[in-house]
Protein backbone atom coordinates (compact mmCIF):
# COMPACT_ATOMS: atom_id res chain seq x y z
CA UNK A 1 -20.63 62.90 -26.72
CA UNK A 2 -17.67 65.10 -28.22
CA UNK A 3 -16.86 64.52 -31.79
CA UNK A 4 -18.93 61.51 -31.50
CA UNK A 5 -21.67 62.50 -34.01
CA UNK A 6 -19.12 63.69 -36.81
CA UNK A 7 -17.78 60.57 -37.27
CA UNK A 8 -18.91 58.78 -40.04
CA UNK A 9 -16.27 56.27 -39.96
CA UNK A 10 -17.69 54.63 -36.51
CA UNK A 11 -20.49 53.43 -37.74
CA UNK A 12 -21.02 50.32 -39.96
CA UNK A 13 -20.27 52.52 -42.85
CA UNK A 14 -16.95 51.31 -42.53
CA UNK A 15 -16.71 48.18 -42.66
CA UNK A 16 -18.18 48.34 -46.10
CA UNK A 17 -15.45 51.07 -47.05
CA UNK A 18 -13.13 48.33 -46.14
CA UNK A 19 -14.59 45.56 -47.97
CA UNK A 20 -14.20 47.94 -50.76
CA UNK A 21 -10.89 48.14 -51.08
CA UNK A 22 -10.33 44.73 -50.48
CA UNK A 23 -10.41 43.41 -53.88
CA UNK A 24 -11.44 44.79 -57.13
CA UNK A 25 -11.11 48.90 -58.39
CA UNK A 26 -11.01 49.56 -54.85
CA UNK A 27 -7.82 47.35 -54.60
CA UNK A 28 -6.13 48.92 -57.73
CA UNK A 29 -6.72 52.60 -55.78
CA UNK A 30 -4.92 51.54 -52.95
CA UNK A 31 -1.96 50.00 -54.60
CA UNK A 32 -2.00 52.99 -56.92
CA UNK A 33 -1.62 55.02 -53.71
CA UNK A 34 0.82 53.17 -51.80
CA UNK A 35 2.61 53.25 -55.09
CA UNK A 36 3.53 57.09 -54.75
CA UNK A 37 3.51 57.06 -51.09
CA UNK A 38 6.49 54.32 -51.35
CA UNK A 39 8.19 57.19 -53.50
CA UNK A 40 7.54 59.90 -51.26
CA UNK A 41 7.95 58.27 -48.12
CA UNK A 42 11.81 57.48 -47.84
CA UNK A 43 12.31 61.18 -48.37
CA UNK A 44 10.72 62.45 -44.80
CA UNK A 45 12.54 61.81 -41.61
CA UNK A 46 11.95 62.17 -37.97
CA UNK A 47 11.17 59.87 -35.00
CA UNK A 48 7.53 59.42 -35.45
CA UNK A 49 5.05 58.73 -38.17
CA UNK A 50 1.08 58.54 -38.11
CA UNK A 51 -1.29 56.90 -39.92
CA UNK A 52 -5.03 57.66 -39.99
CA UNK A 53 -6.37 55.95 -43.02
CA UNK A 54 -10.31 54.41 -43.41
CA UNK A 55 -8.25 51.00 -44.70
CA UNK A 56 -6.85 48.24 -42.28
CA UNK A 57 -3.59 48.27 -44.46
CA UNK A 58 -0.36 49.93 -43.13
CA UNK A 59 0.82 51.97 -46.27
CA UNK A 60 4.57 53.42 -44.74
CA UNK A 61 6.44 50.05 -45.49
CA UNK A 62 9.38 52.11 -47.33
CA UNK A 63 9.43 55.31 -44.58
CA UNK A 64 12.92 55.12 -42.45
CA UNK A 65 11.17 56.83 -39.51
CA UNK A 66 11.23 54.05 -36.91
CA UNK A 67 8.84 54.71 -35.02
CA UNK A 68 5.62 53.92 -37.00
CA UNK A 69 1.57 54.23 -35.52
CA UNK A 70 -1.48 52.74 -37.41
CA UNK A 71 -4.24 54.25 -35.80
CA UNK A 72 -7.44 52.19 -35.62
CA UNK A 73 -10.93 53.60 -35.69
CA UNK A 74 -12.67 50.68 -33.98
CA UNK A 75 -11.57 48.57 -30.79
CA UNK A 76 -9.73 45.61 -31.81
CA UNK A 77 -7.65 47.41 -34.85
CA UNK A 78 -4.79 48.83 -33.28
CA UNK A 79 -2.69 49.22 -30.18
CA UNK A 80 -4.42 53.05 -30.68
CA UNK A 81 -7.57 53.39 -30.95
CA UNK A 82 -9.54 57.02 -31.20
CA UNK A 83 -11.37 59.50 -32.89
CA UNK A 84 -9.46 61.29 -35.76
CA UNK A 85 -11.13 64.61 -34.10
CA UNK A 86 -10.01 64.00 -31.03
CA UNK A 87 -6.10 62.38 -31.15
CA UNK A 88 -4.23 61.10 -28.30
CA UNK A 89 -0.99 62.74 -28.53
CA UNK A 90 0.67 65.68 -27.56
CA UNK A 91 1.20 68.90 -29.59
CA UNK A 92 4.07 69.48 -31.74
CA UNK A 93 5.29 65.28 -30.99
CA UNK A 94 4.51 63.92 -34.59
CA UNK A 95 6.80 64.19 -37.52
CA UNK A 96 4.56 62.79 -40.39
CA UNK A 97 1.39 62.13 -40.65
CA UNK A 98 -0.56 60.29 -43.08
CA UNK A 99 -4.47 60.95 -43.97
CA UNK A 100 -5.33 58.38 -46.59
CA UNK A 101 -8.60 58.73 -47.32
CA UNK A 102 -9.77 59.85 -44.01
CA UNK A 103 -10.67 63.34 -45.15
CA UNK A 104 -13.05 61.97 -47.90
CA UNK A 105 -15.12 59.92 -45.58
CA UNK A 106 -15.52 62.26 -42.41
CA UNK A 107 -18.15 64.29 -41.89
CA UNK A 108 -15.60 67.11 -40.44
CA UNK A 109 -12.86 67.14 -42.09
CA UNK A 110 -11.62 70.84 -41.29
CA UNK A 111 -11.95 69.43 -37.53
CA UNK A 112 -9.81 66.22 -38.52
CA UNK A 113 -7.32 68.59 -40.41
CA UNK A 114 -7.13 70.95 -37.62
CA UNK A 115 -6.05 68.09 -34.78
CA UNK A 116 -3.66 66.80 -37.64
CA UNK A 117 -2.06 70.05 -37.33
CA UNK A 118 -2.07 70.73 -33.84
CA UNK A 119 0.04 67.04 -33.29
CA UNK A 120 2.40 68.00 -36.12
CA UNK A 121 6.02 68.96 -35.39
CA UNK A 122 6.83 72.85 -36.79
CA UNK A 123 8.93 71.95 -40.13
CA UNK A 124 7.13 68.30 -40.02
CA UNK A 125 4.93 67.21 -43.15
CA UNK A 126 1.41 66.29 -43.89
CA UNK A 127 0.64 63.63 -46.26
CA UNK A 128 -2.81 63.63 -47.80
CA UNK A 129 -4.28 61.14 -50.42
CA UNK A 130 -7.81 62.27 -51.44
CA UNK A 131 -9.94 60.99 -54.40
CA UNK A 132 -10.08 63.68 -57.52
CA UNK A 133 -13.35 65.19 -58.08
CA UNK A 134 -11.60 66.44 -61.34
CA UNK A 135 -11.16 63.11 -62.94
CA UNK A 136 -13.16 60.34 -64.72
CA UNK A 137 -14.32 59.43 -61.27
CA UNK A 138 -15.46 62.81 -59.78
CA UNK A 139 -17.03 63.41 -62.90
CA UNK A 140 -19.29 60.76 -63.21
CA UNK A 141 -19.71 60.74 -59.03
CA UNK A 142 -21.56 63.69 -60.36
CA UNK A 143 -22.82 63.34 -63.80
CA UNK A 144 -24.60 59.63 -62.31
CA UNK A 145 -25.61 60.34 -59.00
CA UNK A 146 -23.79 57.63 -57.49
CA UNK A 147 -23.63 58.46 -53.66
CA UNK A 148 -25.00 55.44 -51.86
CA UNK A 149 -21.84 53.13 -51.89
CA UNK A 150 -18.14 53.62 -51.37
CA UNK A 151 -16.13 55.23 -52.76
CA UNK A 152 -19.19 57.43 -54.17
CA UNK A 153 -20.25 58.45 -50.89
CA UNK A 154 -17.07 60.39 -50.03
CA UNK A 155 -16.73 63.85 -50.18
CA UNK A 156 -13.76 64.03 -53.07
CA UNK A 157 -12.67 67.59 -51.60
CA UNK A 158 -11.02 69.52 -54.77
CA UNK A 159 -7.34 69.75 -54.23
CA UNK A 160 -7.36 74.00 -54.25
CA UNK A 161 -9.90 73.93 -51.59
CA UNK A 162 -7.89 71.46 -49.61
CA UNK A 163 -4.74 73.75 -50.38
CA UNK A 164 -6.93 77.10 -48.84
CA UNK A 165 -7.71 75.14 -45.60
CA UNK A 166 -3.76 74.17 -45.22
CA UNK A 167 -2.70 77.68 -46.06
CA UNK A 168 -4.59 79.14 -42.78
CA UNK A 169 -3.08 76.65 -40.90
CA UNK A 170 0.33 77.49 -41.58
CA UNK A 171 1.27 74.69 -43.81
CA UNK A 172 3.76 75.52 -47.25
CA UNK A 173 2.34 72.87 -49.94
CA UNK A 174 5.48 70.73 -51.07
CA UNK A 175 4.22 68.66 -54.02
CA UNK A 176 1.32 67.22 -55.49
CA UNK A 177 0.66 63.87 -57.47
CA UNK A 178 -1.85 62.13 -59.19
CA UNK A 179 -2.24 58.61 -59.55
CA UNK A 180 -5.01 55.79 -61.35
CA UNK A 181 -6.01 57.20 -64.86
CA UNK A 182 -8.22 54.65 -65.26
CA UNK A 183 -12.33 54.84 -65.91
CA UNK A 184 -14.59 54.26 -63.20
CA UNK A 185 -16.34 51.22 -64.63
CA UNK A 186 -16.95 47.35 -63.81
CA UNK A 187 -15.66 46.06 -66.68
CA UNK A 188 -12.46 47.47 -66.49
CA UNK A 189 -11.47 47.19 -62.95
CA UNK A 190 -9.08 43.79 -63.98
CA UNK A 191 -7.56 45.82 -66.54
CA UNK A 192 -3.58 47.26 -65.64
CA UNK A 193 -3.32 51.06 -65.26
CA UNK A 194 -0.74 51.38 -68.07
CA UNK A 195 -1.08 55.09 -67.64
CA UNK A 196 0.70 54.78 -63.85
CA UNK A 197 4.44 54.92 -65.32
CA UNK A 198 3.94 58.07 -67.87
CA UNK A 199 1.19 59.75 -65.51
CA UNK A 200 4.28 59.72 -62.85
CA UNK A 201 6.48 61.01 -65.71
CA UNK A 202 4.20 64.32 -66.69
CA UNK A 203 1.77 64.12 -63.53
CA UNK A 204 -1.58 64.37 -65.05
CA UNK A 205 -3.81 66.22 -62.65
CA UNK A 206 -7.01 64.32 -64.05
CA UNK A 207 -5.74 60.85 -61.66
CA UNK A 208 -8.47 59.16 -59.96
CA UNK A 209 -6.32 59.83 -56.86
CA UNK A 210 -3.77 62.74 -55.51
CA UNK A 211 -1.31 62.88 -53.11
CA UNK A 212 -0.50 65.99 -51.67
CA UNK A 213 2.41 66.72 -49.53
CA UNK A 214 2.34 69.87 -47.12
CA UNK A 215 5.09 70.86 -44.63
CA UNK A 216 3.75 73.11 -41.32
CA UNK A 217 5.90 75.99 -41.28
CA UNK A 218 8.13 77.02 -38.15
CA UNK A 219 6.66 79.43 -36.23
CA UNK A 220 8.13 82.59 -35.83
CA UNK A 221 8.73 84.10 -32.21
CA UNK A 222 6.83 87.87 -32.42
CA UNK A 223 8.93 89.96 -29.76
CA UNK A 224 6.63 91.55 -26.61
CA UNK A 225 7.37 95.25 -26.51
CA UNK A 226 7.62 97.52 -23.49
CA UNK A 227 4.78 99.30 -22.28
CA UNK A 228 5.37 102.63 -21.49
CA UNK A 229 2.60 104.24 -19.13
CA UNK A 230 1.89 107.73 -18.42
CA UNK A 231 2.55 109.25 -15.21
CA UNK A 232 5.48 108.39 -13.04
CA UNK A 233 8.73 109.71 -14.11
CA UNK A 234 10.30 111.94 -17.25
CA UNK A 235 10.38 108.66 -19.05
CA UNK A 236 7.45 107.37 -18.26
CA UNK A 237 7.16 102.92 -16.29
CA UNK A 238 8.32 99.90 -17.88
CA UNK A 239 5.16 97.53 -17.70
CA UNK A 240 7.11 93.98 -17.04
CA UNK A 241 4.88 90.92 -18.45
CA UNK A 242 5.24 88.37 -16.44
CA UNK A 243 5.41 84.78 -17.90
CA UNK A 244 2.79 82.35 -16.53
CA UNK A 245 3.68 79.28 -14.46
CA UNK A 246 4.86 76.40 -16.20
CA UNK A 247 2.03 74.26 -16.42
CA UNK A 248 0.56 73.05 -19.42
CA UNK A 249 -3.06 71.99 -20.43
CA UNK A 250 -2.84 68.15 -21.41
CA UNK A 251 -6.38 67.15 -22.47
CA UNK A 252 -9.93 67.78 -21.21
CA UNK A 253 -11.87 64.42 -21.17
CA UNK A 254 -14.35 65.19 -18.26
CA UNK A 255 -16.79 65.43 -20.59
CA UNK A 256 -15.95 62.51 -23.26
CA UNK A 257 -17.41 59.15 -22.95
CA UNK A 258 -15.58 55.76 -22.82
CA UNK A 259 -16.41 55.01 -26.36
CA UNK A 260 -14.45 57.73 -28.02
CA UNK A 261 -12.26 58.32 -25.13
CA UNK A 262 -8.37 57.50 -26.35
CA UNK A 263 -7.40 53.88 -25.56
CA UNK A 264 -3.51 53.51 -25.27
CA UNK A 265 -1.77 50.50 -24.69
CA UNK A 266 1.83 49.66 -24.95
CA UNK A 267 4.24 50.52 -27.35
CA UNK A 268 4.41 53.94 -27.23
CA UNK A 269 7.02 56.38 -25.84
CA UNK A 270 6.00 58.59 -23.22
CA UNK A 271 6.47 62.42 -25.07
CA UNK A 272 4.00 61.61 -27.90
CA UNK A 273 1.46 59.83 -25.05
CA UNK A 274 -1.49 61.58 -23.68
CA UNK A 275 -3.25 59.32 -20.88
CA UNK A 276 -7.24 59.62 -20.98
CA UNK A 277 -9.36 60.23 -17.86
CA UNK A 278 -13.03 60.82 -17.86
CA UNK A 279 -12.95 61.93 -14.14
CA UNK A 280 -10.82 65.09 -14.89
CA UNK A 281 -8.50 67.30 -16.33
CA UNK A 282 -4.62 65.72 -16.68
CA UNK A 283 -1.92 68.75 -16.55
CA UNK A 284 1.69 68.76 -16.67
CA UNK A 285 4.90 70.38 -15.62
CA UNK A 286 8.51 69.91 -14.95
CA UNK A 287 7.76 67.26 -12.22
CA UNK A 288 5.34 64.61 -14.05
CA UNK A 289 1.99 64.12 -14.61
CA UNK A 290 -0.84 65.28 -11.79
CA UNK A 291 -4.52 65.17 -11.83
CA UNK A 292 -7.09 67.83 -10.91
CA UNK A 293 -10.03 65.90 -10.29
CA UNK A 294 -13.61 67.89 -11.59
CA UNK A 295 -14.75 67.98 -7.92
CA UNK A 296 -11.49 70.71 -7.05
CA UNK A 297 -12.57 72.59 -10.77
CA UNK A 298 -15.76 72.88 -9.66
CA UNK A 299 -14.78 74.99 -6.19
């Protein structure tokens, strides 16, 4: 199974990351999130916006882009359903995408970051909101030991280490923010974050919560030069590189199973659409979509 066993998130660990932030401190992190996302948001423009978050709740209410996916991570969420390692659109076809808290509850999240990149447009943008191993929380995550229940059991990736992995994949880092200088204890989970308003004002990087904002840079085109062999003439044989035919790879599912395999139902415009087959490999070229079954691969 590809991806399959890398994926915390599909197992019954996340229901109770849900329940989590259903009510309570794990309620005051999302809003505290969504607060700076509805900031950030009506800034970045395209066509096409992605969520991939471990909560149920859509957080791009105040983005302009109009065309707006919720990924879900278990049949039933969405009108998308797949593996955050393995996503169901094309390359270059999403504008923004939005990893709430997905990163800190994968068990790959280089591999997660990596697909996030391949999907996202050259000069599109990257939001991530992570939880701040260099805050009340991360510290006592560590000082207590507490790893067996959410949010505890995420990984709280440190923002510079997050910043190397975006570097090598061509991505300029925009902005950061922090958000949620509050303690990490029961008793003061109903208490208001009065530090939210002057935190946004001086951006105190000791938040329970950051947001960072990366934009993938636009590749540059590297020009091919001549070849010049010996032998032949005074001058010597211009070696002509040929470009390839215009056919290009899809997606290779002949080896995923139906339960991580991407479901896609309606809604969706065609260019940002994969469609998933477990029988073979799906190419295509200026005249649609055509399938080389594994039995013709195979010779």
């Amino acid at each position: 199974m590809v991806h399959a066993e890398t994926e915390r998130t599909q197992n019954a660990t996340l229901a109770d990351i849900r329940q989590w932030y259903a009510d309570g401190a794990g309620r005051q992190v999302l809003e505290s999130g969504r607060a700076i996302l509805d900031q950030l948001l009506p800034g970045l423009f395209g066509y096409h916006l992605l969520q991939l978050s471990v909560s149920e709740d859509p957080l791009y209410g105040n983005s302009t882009i109009s065309h707006k996916v919720c990924m879900g991570l278990t049949p039933g969420d969405r009108n998308v359903v797949a593996s955050p390692a393995q996503l169901p659109f094309d390359d270059d076809s999403i504008d923004v995408v939005v990893l709430h808290h997905m990163l800190d509850f994968c068990d790959a999240p280089q591999t997660v970051l990596r697909e996030v990149s391949r999907v996202t447009l050259s000069g599109g943008h990257v939001i991530i909101v992570g939880f701040n191993p260099v805050s009340p929380w991360g510290l006592a995550r560590a000082a207590l030991g507490w790893r067996s229940q959410p949010p505890w059991n995420g990984s709280f990736i440190r923002m510079g280490r997050l910043m190397d992995w975006l570097n090598l994949l061509d991505f300029r880092i925009d902005r950061a923010e922090f958000a949620h200088h509050v303690l990490p204890f029961r008793r003061l989970e109903r208490l208001p974050d009065y530090s939210q308003g002057l935190s946004r004002r001086i951006n105190w990087p000791f938040g329970a919560v950051y947001v960072l904002v990366a934009r993938k840079q636009v590749a540059g085109m590297t020009p091919i030069k001549p070849v010049w062999r010996s032998g032949g003439t005074a001058l010597g044989s211009l070696h002509v590189v040929r470009p390839r035919a215009s056919v290009r790879l899809i997606k290779h599912l002949s080896h995923a199973t139906p339960d991580i395999a991407c479901a896609v139902t309606s809604g969706l415009p065609d260019r940002v659409t994969r469609r998933a087959s477990v029988s073979g490999v799906e190419f295509a070229d200026e005249y649609g979509l055509r399938t080389i079954h594994r039995r013709f691969l195979q010779g």
